[in-house]
Protein backbone atom coordinates (compact mmCIF):
# COMPACT_ATOMS: atom_id res chain seq x y z
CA UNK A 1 -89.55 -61.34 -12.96
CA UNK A 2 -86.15 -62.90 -13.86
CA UNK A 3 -83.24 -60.72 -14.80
CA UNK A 4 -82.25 -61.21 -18.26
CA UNK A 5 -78.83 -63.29 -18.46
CA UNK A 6 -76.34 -61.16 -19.81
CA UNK A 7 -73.53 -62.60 -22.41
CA UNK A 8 -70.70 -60.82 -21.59
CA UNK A 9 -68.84 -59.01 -23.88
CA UNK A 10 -65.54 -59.27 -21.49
CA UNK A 11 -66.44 -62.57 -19.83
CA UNK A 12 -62.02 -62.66 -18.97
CA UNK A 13 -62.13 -59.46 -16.88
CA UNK A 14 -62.63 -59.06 -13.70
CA UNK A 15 -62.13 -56.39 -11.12
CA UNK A 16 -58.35 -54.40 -12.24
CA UNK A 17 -55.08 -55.19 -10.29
CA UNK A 18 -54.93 -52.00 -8.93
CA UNK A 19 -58.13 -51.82 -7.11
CA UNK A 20 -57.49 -55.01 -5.56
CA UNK A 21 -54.39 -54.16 -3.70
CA UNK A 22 -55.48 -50.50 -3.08
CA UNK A 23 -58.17 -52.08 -1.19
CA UNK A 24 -56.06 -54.45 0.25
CA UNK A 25 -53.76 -51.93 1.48
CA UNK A 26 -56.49 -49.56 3.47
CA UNK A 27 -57.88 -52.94 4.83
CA UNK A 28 -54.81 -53.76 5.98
CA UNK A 29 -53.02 -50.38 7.17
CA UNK A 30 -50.42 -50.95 4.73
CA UNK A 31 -48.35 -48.45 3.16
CA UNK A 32 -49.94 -48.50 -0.60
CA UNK A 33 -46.86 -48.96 -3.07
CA UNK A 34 -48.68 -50.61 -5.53
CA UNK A 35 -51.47 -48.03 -6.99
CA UNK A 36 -49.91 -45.78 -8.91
CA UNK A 37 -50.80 -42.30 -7.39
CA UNK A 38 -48.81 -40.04 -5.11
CA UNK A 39 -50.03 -39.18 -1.89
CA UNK A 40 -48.77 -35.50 -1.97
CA UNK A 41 -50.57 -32.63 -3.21
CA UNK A 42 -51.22 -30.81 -6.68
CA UNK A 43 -49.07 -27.89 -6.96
CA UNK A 44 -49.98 -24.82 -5.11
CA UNK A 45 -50.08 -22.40 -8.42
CA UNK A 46 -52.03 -25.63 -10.23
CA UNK A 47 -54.59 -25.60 -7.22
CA UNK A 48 -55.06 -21.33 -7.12
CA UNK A 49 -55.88 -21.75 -10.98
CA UNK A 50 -58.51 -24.18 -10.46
CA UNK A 51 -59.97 -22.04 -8.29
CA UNK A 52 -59.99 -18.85 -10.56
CA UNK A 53 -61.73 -20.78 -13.22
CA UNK A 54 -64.22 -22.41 -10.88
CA UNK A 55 -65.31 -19.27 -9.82
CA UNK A 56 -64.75 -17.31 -13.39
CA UNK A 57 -67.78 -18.97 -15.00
CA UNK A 58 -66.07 -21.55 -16.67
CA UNK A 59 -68.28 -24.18 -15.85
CA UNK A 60 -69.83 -24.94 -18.95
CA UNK A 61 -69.58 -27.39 -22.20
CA UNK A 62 -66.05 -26.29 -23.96
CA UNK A 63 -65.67 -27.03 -27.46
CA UNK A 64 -65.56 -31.08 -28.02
CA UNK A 65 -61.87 -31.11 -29.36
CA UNK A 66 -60.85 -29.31 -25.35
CA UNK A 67 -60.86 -25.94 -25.03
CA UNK A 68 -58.24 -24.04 -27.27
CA UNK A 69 -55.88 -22.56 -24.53
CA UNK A 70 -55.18 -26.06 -23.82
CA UNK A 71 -54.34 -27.40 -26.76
CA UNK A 72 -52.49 -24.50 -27.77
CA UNK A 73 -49.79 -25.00 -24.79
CA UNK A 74 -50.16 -28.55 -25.38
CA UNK A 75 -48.40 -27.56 -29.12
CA UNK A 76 -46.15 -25.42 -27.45
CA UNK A 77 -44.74 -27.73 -24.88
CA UNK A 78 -44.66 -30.19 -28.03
CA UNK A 79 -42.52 -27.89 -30.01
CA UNK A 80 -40.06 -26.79 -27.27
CA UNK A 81 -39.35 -30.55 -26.45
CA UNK A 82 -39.68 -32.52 -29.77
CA UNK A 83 -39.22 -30.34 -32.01
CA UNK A 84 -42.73 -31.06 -33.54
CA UNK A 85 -45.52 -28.52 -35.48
CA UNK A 86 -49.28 -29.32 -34.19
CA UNK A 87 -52.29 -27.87 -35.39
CA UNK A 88 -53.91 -26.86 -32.70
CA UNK A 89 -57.19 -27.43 -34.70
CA UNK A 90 -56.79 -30.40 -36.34
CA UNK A 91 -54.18 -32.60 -34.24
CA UNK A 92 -54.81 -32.12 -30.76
CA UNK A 93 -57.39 -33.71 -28.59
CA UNK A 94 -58.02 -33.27 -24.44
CA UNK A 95 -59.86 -36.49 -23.35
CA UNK A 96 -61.56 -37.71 -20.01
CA UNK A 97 -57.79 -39.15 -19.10
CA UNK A 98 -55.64 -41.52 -20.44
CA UNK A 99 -57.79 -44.06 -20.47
CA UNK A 100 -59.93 -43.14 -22.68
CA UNK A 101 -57.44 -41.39 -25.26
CA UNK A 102 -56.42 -45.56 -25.90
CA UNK A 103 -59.93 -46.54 -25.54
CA UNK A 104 -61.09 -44.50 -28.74
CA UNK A 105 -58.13 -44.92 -30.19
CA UNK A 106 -57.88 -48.65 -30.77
CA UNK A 107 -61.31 -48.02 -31.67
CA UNK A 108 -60.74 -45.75 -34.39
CA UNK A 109 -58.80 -48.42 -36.12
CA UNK A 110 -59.54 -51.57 -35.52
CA UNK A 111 -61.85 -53.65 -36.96
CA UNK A 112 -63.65 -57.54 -36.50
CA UNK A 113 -60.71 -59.85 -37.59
CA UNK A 114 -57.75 -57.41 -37.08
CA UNK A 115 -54.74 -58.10 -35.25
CA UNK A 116 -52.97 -55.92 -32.28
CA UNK A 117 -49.22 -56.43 -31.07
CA UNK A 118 -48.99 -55.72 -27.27
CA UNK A 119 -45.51 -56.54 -25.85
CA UNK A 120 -45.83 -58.03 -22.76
CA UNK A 121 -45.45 -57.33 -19.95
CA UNK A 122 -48.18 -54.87 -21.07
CA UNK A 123 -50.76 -52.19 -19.32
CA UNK A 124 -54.05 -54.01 -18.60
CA UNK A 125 -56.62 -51.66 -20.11
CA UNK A 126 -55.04 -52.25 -23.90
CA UNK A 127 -56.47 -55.95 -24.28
CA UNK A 128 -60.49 -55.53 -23.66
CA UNK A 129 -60.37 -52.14 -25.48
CA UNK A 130 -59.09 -54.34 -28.93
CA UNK A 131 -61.61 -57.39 -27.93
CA UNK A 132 -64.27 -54.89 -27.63
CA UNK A 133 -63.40 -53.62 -31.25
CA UNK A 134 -63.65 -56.96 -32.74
CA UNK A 135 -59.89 -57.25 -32.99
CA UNK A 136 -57.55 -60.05 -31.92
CA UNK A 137 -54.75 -59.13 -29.08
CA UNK A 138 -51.17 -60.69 -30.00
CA UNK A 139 -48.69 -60.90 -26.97
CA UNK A 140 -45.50 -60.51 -28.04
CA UNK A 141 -43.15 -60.30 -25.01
CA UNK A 142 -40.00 -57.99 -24.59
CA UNK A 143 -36.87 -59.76 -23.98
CA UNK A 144 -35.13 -60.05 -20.89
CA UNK A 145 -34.00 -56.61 -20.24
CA UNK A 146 -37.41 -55.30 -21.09
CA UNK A 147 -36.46 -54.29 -24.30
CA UNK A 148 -37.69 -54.57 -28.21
CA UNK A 149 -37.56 -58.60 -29.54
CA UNK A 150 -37.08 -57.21 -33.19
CA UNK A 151 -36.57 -60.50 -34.77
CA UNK A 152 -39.77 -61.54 -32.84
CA UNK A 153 -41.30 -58.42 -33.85
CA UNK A 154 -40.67 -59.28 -37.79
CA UNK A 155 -41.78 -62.71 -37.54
CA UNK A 156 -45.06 -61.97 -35.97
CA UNK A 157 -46.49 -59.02 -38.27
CA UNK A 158 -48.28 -60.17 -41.16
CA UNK A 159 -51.20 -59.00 -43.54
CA UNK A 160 -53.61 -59.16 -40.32
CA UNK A 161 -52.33 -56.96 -38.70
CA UNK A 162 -53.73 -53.70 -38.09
CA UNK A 163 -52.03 -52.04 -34.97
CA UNK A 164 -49.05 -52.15 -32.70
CA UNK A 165 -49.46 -50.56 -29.18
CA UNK A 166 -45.98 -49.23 -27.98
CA UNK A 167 -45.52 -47.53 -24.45
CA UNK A 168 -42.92 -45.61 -23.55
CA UNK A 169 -41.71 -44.90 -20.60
CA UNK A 170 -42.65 -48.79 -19.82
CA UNK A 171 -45.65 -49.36 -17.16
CA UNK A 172 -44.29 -51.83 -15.54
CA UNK A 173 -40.96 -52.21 -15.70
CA UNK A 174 -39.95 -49.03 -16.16
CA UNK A 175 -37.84 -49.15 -19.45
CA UNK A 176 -37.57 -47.08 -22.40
CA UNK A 177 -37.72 -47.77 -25.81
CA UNK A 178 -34.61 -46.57 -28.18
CA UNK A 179 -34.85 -44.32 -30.65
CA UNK A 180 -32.83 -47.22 -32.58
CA UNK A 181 -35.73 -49.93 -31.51
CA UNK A 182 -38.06 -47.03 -32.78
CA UNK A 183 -36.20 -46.83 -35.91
CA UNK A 184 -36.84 -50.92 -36.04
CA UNK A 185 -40.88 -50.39 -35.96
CA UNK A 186 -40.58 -47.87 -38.60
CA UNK A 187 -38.36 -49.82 -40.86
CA UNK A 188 -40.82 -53.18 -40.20
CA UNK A 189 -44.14 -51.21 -40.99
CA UNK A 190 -43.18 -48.72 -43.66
CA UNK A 191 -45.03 -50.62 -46.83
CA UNK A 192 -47.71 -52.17 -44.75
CA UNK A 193 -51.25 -50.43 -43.68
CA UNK A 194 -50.12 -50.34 -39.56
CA UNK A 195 -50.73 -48.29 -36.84
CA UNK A 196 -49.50 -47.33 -33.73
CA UNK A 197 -50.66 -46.05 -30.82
CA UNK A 198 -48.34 -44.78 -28.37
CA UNK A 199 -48.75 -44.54 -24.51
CA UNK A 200 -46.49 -41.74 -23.57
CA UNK A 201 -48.22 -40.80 -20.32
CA UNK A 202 -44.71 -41.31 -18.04
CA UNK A 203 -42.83 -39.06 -21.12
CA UNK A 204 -41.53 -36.53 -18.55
CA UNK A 205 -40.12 -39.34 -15.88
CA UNK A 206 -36.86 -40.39 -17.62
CA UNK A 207 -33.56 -40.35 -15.82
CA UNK A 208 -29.65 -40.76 -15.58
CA UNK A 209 -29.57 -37.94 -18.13
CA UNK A 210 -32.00 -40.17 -20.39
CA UNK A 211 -33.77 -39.11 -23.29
CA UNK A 212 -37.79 -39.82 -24.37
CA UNK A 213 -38.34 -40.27 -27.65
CA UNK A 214 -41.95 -39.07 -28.60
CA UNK A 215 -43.28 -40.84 -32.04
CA UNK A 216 -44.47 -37.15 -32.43
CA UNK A 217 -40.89 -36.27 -33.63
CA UNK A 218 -40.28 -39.09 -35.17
CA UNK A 219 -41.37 -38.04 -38.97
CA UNK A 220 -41.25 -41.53 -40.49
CA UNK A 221 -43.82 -42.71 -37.75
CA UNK A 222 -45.84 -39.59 -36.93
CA UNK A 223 -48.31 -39.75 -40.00
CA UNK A 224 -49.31 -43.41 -38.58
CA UNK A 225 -49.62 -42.54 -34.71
CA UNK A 226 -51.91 -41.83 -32.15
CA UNK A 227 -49.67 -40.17 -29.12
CA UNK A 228 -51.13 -40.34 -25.76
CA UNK A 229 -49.85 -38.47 -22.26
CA UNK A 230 -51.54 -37.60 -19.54
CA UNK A 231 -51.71 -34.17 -16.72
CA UNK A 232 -52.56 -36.68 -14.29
CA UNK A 233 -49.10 -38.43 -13.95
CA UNK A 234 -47.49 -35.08 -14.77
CA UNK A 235 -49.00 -32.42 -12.35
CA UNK A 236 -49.49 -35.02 -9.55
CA UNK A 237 -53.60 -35.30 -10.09
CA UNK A 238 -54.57 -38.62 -10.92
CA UNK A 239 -57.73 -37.86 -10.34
CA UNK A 240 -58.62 -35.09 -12.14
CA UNK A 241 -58.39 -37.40 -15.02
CA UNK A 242 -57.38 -35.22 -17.99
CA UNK A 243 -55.32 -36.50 -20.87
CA UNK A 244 -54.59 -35.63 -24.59
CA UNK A 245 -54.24 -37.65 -27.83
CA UNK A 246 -51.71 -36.07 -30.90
CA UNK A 247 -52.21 -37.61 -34.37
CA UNK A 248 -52.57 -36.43 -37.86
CA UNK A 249 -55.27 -35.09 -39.02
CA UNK A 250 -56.96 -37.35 -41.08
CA UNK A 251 -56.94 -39.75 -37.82
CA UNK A 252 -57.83 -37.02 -35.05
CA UNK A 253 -61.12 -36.94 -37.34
CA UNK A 254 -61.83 -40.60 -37.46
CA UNK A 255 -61.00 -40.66 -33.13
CA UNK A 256 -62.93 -37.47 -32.68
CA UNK A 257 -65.89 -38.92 -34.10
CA UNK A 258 -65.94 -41.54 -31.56
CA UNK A 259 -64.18 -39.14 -28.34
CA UNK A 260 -68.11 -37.16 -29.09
CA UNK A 261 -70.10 -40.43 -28.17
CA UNK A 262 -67.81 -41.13 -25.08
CA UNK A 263 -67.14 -38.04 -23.27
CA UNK A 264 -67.69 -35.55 -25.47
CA UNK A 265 -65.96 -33.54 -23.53
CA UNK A 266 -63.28 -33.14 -20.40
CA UNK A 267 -64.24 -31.05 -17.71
CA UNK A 268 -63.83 -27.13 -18.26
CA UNK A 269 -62.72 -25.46 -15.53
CA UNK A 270 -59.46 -28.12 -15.35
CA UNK A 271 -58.36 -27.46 -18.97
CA UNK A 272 -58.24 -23.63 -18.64
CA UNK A 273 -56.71 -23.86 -15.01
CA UNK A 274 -54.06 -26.85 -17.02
CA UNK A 275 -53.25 -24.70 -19.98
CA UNK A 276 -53.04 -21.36 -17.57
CA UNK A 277 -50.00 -22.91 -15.40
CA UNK A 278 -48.41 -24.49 -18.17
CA UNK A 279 -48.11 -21.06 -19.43
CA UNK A 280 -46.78 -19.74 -16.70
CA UNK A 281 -45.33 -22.62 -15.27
CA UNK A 282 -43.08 -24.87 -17.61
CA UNK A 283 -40.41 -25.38 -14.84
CA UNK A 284 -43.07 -28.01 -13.65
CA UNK A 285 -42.43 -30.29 -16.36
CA UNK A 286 -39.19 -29.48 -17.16
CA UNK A 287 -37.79 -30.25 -13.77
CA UNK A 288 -39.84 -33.65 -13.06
CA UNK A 289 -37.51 -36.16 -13.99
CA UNK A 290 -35.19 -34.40 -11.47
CA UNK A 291 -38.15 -34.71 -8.77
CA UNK A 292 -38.61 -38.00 -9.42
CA UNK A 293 -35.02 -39.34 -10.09
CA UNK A 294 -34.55 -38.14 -6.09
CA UNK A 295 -37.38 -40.10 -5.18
CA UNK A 296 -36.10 -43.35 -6.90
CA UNK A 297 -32.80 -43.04 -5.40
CA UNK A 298 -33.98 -42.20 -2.12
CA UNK A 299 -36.36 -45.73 -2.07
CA UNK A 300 -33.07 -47.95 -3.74
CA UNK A 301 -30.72 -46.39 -0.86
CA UNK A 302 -33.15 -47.03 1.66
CA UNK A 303 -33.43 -50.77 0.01
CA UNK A 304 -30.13 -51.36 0.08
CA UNK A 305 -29.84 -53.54 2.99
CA UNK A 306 -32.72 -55.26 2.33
CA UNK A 307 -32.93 -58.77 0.37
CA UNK A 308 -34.88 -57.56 -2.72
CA UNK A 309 -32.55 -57.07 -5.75
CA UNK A 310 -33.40 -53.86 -7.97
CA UNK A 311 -32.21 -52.31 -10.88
CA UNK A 312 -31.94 -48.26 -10.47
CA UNK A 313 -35.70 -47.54 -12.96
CA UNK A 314 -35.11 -45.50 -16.22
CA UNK A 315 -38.48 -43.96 -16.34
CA UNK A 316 -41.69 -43.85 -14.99
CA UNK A 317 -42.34 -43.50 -11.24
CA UNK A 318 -42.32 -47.62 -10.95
CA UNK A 319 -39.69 -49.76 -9.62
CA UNK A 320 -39.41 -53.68 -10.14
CA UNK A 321 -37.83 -55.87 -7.19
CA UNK A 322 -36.52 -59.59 -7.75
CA UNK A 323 -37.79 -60.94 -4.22
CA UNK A 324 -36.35 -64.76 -4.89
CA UNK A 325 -34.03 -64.29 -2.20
CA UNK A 326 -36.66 -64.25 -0.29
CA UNK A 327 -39.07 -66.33 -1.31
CA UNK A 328 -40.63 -69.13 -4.17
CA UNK A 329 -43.90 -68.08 -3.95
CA UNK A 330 -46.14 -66.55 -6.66
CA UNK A 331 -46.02 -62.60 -6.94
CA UNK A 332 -49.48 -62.72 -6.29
CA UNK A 333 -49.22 -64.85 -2.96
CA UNK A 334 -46.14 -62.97 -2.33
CA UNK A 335 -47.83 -59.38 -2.67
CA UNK A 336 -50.58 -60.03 -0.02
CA UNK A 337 -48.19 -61.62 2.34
CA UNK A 338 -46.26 -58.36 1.97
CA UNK A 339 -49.57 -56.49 2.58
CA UNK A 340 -51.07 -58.67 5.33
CA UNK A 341 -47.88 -59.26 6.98
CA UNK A 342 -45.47 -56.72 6.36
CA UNK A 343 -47.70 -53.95 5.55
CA UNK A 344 -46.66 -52.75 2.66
CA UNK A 345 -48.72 -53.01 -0.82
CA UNK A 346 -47.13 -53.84 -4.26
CA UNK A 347 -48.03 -55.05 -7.33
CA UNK A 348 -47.58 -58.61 -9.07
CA UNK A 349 -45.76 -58.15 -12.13
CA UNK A 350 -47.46 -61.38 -13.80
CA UNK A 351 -50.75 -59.90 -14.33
CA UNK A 352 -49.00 -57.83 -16.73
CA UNK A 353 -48.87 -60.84 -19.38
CA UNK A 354 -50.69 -63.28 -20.68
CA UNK A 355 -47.93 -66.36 -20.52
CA UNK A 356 -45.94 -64.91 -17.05
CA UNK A 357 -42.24 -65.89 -17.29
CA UNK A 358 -40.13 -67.99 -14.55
CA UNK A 359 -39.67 -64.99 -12.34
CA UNK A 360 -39.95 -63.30 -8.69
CA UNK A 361 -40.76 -59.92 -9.44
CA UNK A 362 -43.10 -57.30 -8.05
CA UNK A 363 -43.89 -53.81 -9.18
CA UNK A 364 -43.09 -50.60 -6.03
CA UNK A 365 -44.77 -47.15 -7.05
CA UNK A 366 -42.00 -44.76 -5.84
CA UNK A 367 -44.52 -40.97 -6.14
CA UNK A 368 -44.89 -40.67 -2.29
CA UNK A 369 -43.77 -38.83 0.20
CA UNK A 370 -40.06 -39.18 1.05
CA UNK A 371 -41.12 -40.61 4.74
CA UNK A 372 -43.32 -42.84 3.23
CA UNK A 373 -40.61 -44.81 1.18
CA UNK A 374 -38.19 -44.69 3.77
CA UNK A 375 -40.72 -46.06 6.31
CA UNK A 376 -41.57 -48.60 3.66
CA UNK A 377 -38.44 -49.86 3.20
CA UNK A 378 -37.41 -50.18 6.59
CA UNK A 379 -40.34 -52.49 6.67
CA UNK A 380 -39.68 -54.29 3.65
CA UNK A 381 -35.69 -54.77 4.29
CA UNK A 382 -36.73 -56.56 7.82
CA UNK A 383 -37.49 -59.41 5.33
């Protein structure tokens, strides 16, 4: 019996970016700068928790919203940094990771017809979450210092659309957006029916004494917002895949309705041992951009005699490198001769738009181990 053909609902995607060179890299034996996941482990007081509640017998469905300890710190860490009052009830809810959060999210809001503004270069998984919703993706790019194109911005919102997808700290290029480019979305949206959705998952990465403006404090945008962040960047677990999504209530019960048909719910054990050492343990977050700021330095000094030209990241744990010193090639031919050759694994930064620019740049991941990024880089600066 024939298989039924199958009229794909995503017939433009293929297998992500990220995969590709991850595999590339173990094939290889290169040192994997491109994924973004450190390769050091979960925090010792994080790990002893998770054990607790393994063996506590808290291994079974928690409430569909995430279990209330959670969200409760989640409000409190909220508060303490933004300044910001959540309900715990009605604002707050723990999803299967990041991913997700934006999945249901664009969901939630758009409709067959609609139109969503992604500024490119922009995170892959936004575009076949809006196709999938019936909507119609707009790539708007940032300019040349990865910032906000306002006058672009103006001229391309009209009646259709619906949402705007903002990310701050910026996956790729590390940049963040001002609370006077903020101040611009607000002042283009206020009389029209737009939301936003903002990926916030690198919101604790920002350096040089920088400041990360959460939408969440941001009064004039809050009531239109979905805010999403993510333990997995902060508490060095990717894989534990546990995220959170702040918005108002009227939309947490429109995205809730949808989170119960995905997930349902995140697994329990995580969210008690998450909320018990943020509790106890706020000097995690609080001293991350620190952590990571030494990191980034560390892989630019060790760069510095090599041919790549970088500007010093403002946020995230991501680092772009002009490589056209070195060569004319594509990023993408350019990463897997780095991989193959050199043995070290990046990322392109054209798959990141949908019209690349004229440009040589690729994408480092900088969360590894200090000896990794100095062994990297010696590597990399033999170019």
């Amino acid at each position: 019996m024939a298989t039924p053909e199958i009229d794909s609902k995503l017939p433009n995607v293929g297998t992500t970016i990220f995969t590709v060179m991850s595999k590339m890299a173990q094939d290889f034996d290169a040192i994997n700068l491109s994924q973004g996941f450190p390769d050091y482990q979960v925090p010792k007081g994080l790990l002893d928790a998770m054990q607790k509640y393994l063996h506590g017998n808290y291994n079974q469905y928690p409430p569909m919203a995430g279990v209330p300890y959670l969200r409760e710190q989640i409000a409190a860490k909220t508060a303490k940094l933004y300044g910001a009052t959540i309900d715990v009830e009605n604002e707050i809810t723990v999803t299967s990771g990041a991913t997700e959060a934006l999945f249901v999210a664009i969901q939630t809001v758009v409709r067959p017809g609609d139109e969503v503004i992604v500024l490119d270069p922009c995170y892959d998984s936004y575009e076949p979450g809006i196709t999938l919703a019936g909507g119609r993706t707009i790539h708007l790019p940032l300019n040349s210092a990865f910032g906000l194109d306002a006058q672009r911005l103006s001229d391309t919102i009209n009646d259709r659309t619906r949402l705007i997808m903002l990310n701050t700290p910026h996956n790729p290029s590390g940049s963040i957006l001002t609370r006077e480019e903020l101040n611009t979305v607000s002042s283009l949206i206020k009389d029209r029916d737009v939301f936003i959705i903002s990926d916030e998952v690198y919101e604790h990465m920002v350096y040089d004494n920088g400041q990360h403006d959460s939408l969440v404090g941001i009064p004039d945008l809050r009531d239109r917002t979905f805010v999403v962040s993510s333990f997995g960047k902060t508490y060095h677990a990717t894989g534990w895949k546990v995220a959170y999504c702040v918005a108002p209530p009227a939309l947490t019960a429109e995205f809730r309705k949808i989170h119960q048909f995905v997930t349902f719910t995140t697994h329990t054990p995580t969210q008690w041992a998450l909320a018990d050492y943020m509790e106890h343990h706020p000097e995690h977050f609080e001293e991350l951009p620190r952590f990571y700021e030494q990191k980034r330095d560390l892989f630019l000094s060790a760069m510095s005699e090599s041919r790549f030209q970088m500007r010093p990241s403002a946020g995230t744990y991501f680092q772009l490198a002009d490589y056209s010193a070195l060569s004319s090639d594509t990023d993408q031919s350019f990463v897997e001769y780095m991989t193959k050759e050199v043995g070290v694994a990046a990322i392109p930064v054209s798959v990141f738009y949908e019209q690349p620019p004229d440009q040589r740049i690729v994408r480092f991941c900088f969360c590894k181990h200090d000896e990794t990024l100095v062994r990297a880089a010696e590597r990399l600066s033999e170019l």
